[in-house]
N, C-alpha and C. Protein backbone atom coordinates (compact mmCIF):
# COMPACT_ATOMS: atom_id res chain seq x y z
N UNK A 1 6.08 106.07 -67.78
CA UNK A 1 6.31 107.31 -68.50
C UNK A 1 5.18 108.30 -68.24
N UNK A 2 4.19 107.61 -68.35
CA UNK A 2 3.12 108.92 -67.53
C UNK A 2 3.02 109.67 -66.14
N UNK A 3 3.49 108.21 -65.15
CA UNK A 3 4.03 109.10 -64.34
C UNK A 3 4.64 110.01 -64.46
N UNK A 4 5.77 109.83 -65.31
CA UNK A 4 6.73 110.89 -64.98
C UNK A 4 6.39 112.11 -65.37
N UNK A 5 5.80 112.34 -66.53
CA UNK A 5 4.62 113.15 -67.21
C UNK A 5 3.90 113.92 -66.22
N UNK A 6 2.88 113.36 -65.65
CA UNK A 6 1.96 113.98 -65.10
C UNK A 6 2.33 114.82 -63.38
N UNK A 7 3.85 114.30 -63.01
CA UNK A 7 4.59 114.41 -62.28
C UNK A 7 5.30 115.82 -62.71
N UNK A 8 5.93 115.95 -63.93
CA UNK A 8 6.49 117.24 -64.50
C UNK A 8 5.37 118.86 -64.44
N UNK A 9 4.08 118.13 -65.09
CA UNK A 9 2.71 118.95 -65.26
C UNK A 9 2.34 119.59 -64.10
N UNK A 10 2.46 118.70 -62.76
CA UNK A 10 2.15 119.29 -61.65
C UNK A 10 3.24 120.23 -61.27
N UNK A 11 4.11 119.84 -61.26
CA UNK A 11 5.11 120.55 -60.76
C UNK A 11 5.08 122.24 -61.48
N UNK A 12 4.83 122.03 -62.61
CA UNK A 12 5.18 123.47 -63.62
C UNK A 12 3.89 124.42 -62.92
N UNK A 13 2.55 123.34 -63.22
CA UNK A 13 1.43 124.15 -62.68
C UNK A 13 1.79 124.50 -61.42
N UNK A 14 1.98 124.12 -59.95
CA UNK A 14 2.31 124.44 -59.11
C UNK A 14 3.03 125.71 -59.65
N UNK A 15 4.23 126.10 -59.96
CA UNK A 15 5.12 126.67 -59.96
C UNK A 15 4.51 128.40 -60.58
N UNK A 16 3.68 127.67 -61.46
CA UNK A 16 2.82 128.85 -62.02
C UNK A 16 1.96 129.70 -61.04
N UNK A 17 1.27 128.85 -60.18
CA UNK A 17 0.09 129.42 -59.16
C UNK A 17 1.33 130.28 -58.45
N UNK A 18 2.47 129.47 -58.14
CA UNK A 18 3.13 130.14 -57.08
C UNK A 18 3.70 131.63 -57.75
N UNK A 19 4.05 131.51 -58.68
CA UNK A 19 4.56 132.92 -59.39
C UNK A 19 3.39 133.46 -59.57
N UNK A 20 2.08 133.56 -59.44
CA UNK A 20 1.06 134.22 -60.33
C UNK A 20 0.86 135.19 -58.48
N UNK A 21 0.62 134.21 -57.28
CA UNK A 21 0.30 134.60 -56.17
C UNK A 21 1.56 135.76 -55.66
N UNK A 22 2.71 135.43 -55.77
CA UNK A 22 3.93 136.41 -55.22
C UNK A 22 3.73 137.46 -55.70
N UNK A 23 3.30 137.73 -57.95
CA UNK A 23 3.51 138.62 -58.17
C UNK A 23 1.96 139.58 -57.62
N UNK A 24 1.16 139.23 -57.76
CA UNK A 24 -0.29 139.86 -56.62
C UNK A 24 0.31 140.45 -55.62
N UNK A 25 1.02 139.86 -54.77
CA UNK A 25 0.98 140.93 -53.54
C UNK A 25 1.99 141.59 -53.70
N UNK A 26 3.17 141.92 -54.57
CA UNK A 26 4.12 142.84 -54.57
C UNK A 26 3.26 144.46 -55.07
N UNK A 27 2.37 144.45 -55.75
CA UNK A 27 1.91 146.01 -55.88
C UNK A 27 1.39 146.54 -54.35
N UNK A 28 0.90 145.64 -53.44
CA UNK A 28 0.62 145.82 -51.78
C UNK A 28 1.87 146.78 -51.58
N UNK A 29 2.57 146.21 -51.63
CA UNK A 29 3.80 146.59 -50.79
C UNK A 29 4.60 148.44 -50.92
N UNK A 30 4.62 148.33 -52.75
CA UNK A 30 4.78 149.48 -53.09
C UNK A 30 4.32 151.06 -52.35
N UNK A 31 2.95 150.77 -52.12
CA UNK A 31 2.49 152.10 -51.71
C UNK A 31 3.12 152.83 -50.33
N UNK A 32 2.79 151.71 -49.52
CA UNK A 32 4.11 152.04 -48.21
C UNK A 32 5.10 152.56 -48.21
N UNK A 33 5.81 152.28 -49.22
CA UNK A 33 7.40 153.28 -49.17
C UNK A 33 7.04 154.32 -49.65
N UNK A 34 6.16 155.11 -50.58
CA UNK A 34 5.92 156.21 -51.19
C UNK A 34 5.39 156.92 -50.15
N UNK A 35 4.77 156.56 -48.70
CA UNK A 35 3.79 157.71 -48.09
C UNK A 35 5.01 157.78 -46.81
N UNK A 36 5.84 156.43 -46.69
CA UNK A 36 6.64 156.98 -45.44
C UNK A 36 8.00 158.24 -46.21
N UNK A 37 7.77 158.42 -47.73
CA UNK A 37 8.75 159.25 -47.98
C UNK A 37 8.18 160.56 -48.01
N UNK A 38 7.09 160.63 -47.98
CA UNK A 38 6.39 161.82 -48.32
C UNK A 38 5.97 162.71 -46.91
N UNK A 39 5.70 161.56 -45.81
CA UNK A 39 6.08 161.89 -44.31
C UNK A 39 7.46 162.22 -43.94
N UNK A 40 8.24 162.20 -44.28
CA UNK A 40 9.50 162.20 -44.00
C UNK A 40 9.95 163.42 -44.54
N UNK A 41 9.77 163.93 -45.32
CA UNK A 41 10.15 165.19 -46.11
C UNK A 41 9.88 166.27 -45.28
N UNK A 42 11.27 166.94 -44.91
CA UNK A 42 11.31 167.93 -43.89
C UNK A 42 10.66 169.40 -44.78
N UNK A 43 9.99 170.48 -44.39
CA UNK A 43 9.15 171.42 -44.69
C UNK A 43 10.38 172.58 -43.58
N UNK A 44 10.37 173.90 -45.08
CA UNK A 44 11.29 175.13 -44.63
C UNK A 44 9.90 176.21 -44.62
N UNK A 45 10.16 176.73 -43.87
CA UNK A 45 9.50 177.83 -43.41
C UNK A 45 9.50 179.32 -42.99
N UNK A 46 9.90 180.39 -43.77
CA UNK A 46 10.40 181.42 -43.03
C UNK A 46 9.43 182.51 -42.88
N UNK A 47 9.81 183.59 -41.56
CA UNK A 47 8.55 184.50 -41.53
C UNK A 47 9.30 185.16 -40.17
N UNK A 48 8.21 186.08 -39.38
CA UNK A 48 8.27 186.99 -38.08
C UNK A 48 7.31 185.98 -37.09
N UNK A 49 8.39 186.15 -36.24
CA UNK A 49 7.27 185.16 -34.56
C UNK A 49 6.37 186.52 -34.61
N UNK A 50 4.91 185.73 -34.32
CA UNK A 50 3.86 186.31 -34.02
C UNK A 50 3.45 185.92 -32.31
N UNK A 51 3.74 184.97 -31.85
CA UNK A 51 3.33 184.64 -30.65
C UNK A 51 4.60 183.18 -30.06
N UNK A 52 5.10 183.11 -29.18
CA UNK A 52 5.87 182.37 -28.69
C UNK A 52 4.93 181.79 -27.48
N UNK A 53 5.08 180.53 -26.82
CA UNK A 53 5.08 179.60 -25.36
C UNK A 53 6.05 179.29 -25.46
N UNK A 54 6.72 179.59 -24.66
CA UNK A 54 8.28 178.82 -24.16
C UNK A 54 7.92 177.25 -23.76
N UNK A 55 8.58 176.07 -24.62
CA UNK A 55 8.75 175.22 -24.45
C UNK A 55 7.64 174.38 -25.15
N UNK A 56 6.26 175.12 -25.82
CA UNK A 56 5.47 174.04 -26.06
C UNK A 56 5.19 174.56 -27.69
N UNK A 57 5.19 175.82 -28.17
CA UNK A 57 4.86 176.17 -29.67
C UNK A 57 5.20 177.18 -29.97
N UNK A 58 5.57 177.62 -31.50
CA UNK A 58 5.90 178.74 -31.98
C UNK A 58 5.19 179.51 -33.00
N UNK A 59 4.57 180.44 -33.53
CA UNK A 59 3.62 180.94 -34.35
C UNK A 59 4.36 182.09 -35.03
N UNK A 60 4.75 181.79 -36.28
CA UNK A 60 5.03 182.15 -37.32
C UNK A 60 4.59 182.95 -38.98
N UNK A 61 4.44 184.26 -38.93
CA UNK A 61 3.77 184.52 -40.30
C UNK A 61 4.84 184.68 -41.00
N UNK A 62 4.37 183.61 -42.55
CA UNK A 62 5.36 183.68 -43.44
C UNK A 62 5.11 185.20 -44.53
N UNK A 63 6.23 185.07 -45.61
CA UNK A 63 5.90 186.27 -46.60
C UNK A 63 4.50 186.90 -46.77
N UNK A 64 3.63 185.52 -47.50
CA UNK A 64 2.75 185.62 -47.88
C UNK A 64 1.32 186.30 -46.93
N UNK A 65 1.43 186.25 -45.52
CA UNK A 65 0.95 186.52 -44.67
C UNK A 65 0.23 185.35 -43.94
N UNK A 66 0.15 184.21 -44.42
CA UNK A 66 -0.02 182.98 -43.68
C UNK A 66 0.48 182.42 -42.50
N UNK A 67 0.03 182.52 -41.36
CA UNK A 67 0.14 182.10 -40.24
C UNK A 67 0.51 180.63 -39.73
N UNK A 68 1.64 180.07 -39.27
CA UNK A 68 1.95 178.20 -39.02
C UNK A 68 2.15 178.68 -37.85
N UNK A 69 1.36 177.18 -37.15
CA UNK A 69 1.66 177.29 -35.41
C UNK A 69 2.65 175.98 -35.75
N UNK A 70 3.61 175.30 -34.88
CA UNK A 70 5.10 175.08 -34.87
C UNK A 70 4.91 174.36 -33.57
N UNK A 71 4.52 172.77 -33.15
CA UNK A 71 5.11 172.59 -31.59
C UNK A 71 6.37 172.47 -31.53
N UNK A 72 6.87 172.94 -30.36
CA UNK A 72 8.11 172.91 -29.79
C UNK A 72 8.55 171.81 -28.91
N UNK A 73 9.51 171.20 -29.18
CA UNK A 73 9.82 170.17 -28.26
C UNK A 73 11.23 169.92 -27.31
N UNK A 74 11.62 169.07 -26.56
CA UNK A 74 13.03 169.13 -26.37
C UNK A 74 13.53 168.94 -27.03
N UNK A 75 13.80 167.85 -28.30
CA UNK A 75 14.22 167.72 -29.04
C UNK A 75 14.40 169.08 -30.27
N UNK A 76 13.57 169.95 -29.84
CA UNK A 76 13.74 170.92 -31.33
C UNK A 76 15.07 171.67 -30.77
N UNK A 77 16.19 172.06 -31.85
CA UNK A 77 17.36 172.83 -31.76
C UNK A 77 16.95 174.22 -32.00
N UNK A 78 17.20 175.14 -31.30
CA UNK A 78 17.17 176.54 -31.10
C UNK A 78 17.78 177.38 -31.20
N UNK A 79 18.14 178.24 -31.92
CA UNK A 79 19.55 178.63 -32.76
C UNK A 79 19.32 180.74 -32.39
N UNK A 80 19.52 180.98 -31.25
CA UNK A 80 19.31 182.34 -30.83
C UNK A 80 18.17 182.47 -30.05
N UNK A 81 17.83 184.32 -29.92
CA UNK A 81 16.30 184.37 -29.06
C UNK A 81 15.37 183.89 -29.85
N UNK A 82 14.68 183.48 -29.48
CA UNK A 82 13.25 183.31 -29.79
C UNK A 82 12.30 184.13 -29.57
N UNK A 83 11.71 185.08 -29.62
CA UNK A 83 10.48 185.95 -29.38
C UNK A 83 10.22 186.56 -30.29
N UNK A 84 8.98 187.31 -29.93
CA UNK A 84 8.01 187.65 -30.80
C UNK A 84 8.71 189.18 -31.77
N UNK A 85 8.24 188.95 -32.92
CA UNK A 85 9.05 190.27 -34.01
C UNK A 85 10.03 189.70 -34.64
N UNK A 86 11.03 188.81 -33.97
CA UNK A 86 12.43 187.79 -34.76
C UNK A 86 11.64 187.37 -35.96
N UNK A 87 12.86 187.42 -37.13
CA UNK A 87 13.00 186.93 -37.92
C UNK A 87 13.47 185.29 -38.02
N UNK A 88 12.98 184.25 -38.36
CA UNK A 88 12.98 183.21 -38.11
C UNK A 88 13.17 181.90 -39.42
N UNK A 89 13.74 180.74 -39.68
CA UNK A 89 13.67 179.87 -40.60
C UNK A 89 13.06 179.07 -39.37
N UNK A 90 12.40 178.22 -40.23
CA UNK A 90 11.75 177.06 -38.96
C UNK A 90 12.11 175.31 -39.70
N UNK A 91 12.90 174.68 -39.51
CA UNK A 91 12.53 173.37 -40.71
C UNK A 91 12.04 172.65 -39.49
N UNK A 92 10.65 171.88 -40.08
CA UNK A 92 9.88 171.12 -39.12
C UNK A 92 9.63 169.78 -40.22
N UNK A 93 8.82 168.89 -39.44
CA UNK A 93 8.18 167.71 -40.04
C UNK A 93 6.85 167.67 -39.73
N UNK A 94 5.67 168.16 -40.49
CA UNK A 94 4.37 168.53 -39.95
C UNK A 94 4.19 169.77 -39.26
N UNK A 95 3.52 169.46 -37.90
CA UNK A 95 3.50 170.78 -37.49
C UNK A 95 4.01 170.74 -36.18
N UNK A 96 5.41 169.69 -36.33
CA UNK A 96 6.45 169.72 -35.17
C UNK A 96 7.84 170.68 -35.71
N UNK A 97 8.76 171.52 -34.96
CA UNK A 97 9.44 171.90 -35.26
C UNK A 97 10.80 170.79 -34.88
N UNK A 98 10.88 170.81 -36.00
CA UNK A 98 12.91 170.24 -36.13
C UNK A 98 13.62 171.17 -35.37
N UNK A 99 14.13 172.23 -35.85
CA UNK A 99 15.14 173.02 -35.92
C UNK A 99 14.67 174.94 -36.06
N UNK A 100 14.65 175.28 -35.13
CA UNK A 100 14.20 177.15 -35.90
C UNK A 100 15.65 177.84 -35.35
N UNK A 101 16.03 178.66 -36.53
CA UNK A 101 17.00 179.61 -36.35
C UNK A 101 16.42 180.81 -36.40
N UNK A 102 17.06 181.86 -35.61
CA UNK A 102 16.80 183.26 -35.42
C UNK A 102 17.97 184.00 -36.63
N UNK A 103 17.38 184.68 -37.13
CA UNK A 103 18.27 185.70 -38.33
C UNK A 103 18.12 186.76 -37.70
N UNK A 104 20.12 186.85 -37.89
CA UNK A 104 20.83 188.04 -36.62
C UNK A 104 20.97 188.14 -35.61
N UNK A 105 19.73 187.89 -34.48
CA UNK A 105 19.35 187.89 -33.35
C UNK A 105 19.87 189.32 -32.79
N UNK A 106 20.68 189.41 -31.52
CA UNK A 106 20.68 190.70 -31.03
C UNK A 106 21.72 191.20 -31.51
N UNK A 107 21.68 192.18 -31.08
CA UNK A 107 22.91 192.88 -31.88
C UNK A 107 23.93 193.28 -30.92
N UNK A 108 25.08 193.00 -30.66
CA UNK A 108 26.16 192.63 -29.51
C UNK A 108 25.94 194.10 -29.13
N UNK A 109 26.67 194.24 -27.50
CA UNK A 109 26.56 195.59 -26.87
C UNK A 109 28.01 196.08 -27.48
N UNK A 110 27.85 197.61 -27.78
CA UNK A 110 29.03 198.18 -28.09
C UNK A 110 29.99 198.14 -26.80
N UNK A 111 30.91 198.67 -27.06
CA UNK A 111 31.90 198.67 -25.64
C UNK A 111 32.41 200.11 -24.85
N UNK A 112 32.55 199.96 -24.13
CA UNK A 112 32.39 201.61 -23.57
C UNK A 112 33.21 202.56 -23.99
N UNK A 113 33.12 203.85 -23.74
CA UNK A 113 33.68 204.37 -24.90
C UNK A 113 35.09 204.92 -23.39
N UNK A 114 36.14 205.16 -24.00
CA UNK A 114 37.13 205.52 -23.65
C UNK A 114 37.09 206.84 -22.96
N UNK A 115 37.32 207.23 -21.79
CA UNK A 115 37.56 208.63 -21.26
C UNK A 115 38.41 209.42 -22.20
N UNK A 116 37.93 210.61 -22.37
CA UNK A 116 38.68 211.73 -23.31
C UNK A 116 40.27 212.42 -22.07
N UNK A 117 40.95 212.15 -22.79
CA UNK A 117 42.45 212.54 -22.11
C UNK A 117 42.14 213.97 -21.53
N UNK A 118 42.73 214.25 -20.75
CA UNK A 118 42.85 215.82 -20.15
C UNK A 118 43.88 216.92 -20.51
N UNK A 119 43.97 217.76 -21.20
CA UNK A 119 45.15 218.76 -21.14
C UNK A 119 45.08 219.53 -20.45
């Protein structure tokens, strides 16, 4: 009977260390998902191109008069002209550009105007 006893005792203690050690490293783990969400969070941006490189960055002053430089990549989608004076949204991740759209862009050519009839 003591065996069996001292057989039960170990077992529980064991069981204890083991729950006491799992729950320790689960607060580890937590912080990781909070900073890859906080990296992940796409950033809107709107303003006038101040300076363009075709293909490598874009420079942007927003309302406020604050200046974001923007790399450009193949991957970034390009939504009209791009140059300098455009009005622009930029959604990036850091200080890579996602996606920049041009607001309006050019303004289509009118069409020629019709010869005036002869009397």
């Amino acid at each position: 009977m003591k065996k069996l006893l001292m057989l039960a005792v170990s077992i529980l203690t064991a069981a204890m260390l083991a729950g006491v050690s799992v729950a320790a490293d689960a607060p580890a783990a937590a912080p990781e998902k909070s900073t890859k969400k906080m990296a992940a969070a796409p950033m809107m941006t709107m303003g006038e191109v101040t300076a363009v490189t075709p293909g490598k960055s874009v420079e942007v002053k927003d309302e406020k008069g604050k200046t974001h430089k923007f790399s450009i990549s193949k991957k970034t989608k390009i939504e009209g002209d791009l140059k300098v004076g455009a009005k622009v949204d930029v959604t990036s991740s850091g200080h890579s550009a996602k996606e920049i759209k041009v607001a309006g862009g050019a303004a289509a050519p009118a069409a020629p105007a019709a010869p005036a009839p002869k009397n």
